[in-house]
C-alpha atoms as a PDB file:
ATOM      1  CA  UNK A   1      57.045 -16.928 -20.882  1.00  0.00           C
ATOM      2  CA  UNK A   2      56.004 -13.884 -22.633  1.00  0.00           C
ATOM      3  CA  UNK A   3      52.085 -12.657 -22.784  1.00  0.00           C
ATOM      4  CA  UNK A   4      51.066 -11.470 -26.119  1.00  0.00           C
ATOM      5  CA  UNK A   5      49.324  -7.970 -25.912  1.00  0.00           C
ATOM      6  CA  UNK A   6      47.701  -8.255 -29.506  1.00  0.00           C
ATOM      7  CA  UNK A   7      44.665 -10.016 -27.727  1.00  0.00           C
ATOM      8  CA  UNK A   8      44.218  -8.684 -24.507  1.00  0.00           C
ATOM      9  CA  UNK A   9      41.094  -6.086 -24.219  1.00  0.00           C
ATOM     10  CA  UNK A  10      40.533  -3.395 -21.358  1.00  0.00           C
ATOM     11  CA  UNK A  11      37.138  -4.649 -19.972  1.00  0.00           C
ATOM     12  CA  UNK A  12      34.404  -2.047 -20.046  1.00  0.00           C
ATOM     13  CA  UNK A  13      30.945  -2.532 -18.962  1.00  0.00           C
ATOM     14  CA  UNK A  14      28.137  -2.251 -21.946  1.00  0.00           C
ATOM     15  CA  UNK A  15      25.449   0.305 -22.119  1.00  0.00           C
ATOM     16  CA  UNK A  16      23.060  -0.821 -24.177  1.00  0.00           C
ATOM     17  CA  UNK A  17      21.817  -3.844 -22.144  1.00  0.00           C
ATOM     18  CA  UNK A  18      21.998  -2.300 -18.536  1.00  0.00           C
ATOM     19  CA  UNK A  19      19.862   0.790 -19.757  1.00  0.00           C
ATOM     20  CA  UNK A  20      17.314  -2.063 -21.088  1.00  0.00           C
ATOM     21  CA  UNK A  21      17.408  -3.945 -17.812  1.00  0.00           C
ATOM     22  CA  UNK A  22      16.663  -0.562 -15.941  1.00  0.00           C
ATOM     23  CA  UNK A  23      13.919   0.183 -18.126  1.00  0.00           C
ATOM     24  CA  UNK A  24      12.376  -3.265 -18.099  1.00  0.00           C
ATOM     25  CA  UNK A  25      12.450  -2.787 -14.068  1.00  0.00           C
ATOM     26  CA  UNK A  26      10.823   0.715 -14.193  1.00  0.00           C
ATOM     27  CA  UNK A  27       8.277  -0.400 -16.731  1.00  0.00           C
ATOM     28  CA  UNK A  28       7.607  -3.617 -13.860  1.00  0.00           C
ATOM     29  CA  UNK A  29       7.418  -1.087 -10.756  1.00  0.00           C
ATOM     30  CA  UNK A  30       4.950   1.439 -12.558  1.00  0.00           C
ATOM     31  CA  UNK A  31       2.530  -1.914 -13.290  1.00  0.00           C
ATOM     32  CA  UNK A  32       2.832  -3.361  -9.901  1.00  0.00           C
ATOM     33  CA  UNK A  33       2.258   0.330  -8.428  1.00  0.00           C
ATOM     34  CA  UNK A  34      -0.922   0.589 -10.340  1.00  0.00           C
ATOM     35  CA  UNK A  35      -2.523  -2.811  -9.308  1.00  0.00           C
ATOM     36  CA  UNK A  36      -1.871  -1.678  -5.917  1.00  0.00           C
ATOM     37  CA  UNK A  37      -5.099   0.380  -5.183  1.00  0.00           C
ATOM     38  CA  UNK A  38      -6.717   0.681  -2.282  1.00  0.00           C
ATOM     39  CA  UNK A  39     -10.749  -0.628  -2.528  1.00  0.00           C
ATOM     40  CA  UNK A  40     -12.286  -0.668   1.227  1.00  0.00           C
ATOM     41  CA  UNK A  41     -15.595  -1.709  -0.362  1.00  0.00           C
ATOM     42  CA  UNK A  42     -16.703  -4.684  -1.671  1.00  0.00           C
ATOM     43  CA  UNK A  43     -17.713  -5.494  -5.135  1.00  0.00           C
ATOM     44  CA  UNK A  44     -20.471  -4.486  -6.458  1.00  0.00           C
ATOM     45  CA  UNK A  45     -21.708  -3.734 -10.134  1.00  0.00           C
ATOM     46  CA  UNK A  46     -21.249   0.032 -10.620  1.00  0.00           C
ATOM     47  CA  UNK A  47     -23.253   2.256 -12.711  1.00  0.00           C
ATOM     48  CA  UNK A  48     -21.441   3.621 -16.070  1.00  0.00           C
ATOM     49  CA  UNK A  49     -20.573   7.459 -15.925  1.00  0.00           C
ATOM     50  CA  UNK A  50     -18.526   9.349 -18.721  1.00  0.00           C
ATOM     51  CA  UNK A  51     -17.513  11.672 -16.903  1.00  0.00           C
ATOM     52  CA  UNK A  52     -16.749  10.007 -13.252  1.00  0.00           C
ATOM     53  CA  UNK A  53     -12.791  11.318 -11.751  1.00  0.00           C
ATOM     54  CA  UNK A  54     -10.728   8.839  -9.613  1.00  0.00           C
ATOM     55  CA  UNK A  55     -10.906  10.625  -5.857  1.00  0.00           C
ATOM     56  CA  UNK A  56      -7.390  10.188  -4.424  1.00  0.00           C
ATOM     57  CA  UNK A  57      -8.261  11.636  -1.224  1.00  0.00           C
ATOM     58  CA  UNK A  58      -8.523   9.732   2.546  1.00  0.00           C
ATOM     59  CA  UNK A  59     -11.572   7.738   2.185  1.00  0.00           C
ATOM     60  CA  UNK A  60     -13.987   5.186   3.644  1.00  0.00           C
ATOM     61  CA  UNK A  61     -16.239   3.703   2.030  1.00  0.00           C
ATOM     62  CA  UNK A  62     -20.247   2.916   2.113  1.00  0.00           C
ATOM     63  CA  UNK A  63     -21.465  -0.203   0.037  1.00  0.00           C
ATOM     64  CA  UNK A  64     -25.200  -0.693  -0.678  1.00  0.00           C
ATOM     65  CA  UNK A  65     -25.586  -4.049  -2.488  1.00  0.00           C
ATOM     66  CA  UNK A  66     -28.300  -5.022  -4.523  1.00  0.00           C
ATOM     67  CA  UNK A  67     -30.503  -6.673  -1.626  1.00  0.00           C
ATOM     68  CA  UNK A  68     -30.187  -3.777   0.491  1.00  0.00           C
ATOM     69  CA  UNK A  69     -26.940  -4.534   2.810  1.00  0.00           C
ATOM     70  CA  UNK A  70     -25.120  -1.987   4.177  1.00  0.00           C
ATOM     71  CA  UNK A  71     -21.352  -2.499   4.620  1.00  0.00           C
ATOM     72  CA  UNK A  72     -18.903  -0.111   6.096  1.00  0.00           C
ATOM     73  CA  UNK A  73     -15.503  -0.520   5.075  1.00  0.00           C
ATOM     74  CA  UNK A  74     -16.230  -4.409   4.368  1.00  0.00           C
ATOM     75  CA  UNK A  75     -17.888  -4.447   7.844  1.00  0.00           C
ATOM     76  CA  UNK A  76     -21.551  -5.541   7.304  1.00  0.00           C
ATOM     77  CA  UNK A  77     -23.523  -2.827   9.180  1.00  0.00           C
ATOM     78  CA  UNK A  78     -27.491  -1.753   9.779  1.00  0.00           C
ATOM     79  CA  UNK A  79     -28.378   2.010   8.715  1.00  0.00           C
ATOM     80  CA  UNK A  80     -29.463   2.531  12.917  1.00  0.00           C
ATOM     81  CA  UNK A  81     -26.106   1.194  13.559  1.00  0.00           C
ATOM     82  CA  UNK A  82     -24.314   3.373  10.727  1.00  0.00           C
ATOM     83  CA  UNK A  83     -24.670   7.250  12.245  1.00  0.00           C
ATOM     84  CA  UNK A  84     -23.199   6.305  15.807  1.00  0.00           C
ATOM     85  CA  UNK A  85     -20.064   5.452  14.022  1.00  0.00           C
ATOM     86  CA  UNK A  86     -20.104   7.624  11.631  1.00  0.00           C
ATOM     87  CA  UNK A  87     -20.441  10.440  14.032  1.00  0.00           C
ATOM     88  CA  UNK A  88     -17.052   8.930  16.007  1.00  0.00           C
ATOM     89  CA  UNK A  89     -15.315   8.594  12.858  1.00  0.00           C
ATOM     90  CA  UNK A  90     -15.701  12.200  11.709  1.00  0.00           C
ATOM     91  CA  UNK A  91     -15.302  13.556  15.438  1.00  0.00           C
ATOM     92  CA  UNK A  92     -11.845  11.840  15.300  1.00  0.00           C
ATOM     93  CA  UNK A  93     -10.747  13.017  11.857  1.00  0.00           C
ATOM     94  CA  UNK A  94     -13.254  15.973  10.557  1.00  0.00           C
ATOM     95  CA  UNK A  95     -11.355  16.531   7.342  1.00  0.00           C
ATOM     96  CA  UNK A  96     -12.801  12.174   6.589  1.00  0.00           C
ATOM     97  CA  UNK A  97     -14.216  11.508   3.275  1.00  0.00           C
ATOM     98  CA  UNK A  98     -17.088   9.065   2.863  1.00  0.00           C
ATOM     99  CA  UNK A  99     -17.574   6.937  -0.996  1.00  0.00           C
ATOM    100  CA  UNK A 100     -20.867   5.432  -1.226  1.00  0.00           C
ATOM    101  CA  UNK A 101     -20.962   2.580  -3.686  1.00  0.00           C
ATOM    102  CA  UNK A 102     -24.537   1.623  -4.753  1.00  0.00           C
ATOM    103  CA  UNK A 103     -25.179  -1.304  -6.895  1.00  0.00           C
ATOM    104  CA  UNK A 104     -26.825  -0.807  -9.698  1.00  0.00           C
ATOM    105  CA  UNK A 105     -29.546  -3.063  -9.088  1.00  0.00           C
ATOM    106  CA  UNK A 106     -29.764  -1.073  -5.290  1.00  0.00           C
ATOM    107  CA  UNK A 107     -33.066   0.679  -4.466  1.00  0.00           C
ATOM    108  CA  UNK A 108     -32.260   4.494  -5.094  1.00  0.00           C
ATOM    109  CA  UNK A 109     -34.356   5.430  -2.136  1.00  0.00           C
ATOM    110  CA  UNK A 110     -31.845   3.021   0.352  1.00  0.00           C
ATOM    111  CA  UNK A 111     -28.499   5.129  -1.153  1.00  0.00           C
ATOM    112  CA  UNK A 112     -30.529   8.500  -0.394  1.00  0.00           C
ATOM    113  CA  UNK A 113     -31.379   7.044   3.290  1.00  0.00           C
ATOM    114  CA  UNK A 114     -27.589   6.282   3.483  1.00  0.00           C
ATOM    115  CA  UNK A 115     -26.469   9.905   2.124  1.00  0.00           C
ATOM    116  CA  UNK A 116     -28.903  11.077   4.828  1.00  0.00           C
ATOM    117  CA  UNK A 117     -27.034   9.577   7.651  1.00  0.00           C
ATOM    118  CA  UNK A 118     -23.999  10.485   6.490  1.00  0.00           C
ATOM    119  CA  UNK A 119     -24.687  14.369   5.971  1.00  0.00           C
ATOM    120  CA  UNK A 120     -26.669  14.062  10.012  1.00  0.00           C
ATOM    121  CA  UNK A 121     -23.466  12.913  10.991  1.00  0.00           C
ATOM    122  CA  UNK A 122     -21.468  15.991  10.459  1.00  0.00           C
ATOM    123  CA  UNK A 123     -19.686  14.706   7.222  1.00  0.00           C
ATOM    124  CA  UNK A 124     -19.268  17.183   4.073  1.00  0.00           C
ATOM    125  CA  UNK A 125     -17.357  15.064   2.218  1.00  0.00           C
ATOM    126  CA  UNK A 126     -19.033  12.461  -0.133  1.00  0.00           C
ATOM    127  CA  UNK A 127     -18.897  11.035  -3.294  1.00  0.00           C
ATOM    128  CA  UNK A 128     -20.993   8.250  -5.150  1.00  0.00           C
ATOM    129  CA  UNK A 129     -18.640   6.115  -6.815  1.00  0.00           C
ATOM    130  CA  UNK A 130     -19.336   4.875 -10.836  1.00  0.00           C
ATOM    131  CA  UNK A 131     -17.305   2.772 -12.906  1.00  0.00           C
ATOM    132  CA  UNK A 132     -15.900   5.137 -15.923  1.00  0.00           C
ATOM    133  CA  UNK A 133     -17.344   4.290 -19.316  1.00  0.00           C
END
C-alpha cells in the first residue's frame, strides 16, 4: 500500500493565536496585580485632593472615623494607648512611615491630636491620605 504525498503537510505551530493567548494572559496579570493593593486602614470617606500622589513606601496606617475612633492598622485603639506603641514601632524600624486617614466628617482638631502623638513619638514620616479627584 502506497501513501500519497500530495496531501501530507509538515505540521508547524501558528503564531498568530499563541501571541494573542500571551497577550490576553499579560493583559489578566497586570489587572489582578493592580487590585492587589495593600489598605491597612479601614474605610472611611476621604477628602478630594487634585493633587494627592500614591505613597509606595512601608507604611502603617492611622484611621480617625467620623465619631472619633482611633484604629491602628485595623486595630481599634485609644489616643493614651496610641504613643506607647507607636514609640515601639518606630524604635524597632526608625525608617517606619505612618498614613493618617481622617474621615471627612472627623473633627479636625482629633487628626491634629493624632499627628501630635505621632511626631512625640519620634516618627518623621507622615502623610494624610485623600482620595484623588
Amino acid at each position: 500500500m502506497k501513501i500519497s504525498r500530495k496531501y501530507t503537510h509538515k505540521a508547524r505551530i501558528e503564531m498568530i493565536p499563541l501571541i494573542d493567548v500571551i497577550f490576553l494572559l499579560l493583559v489578566t496579570f497586570i489587572f489582578f496585580a493592580m487590585s492587589m493593593t495593600i489598605h491597612k486602614g479601614i474605610s472611611v470617606d476621604l477628602p478630594a485632593s487634585g493633587t494627592a500622589q500614591v505613597d509606595k513606601n512601608k507604611f502603617s496606617e492611622i484611621t480617625v472615623k467620623k465619631d472619633g475612633a482611633i484604629f491602628f492598622n485595623r486595630g481599634k485603639t485609644t489616643l493614651s494607648a496610641l504613643l506607647p506603641r507607636l514609640s515601639i514601632l518606630h524604635q524597632k524600624s526608625p525608617d517606619i512611615r505612618i498614613m493618617i486617614s481622617g474621615d471627612r466628617g472627623a473633627s479636625y482638631e482629633r487628626i491634629i491630636s493624632v499627628l501630635d502623638v505621632v511626631r512625640k513619638s519620634g516618627i518623621s514620616g507622615v502623610s494624610l491620605e485623600t482620595k484623588w479627584e
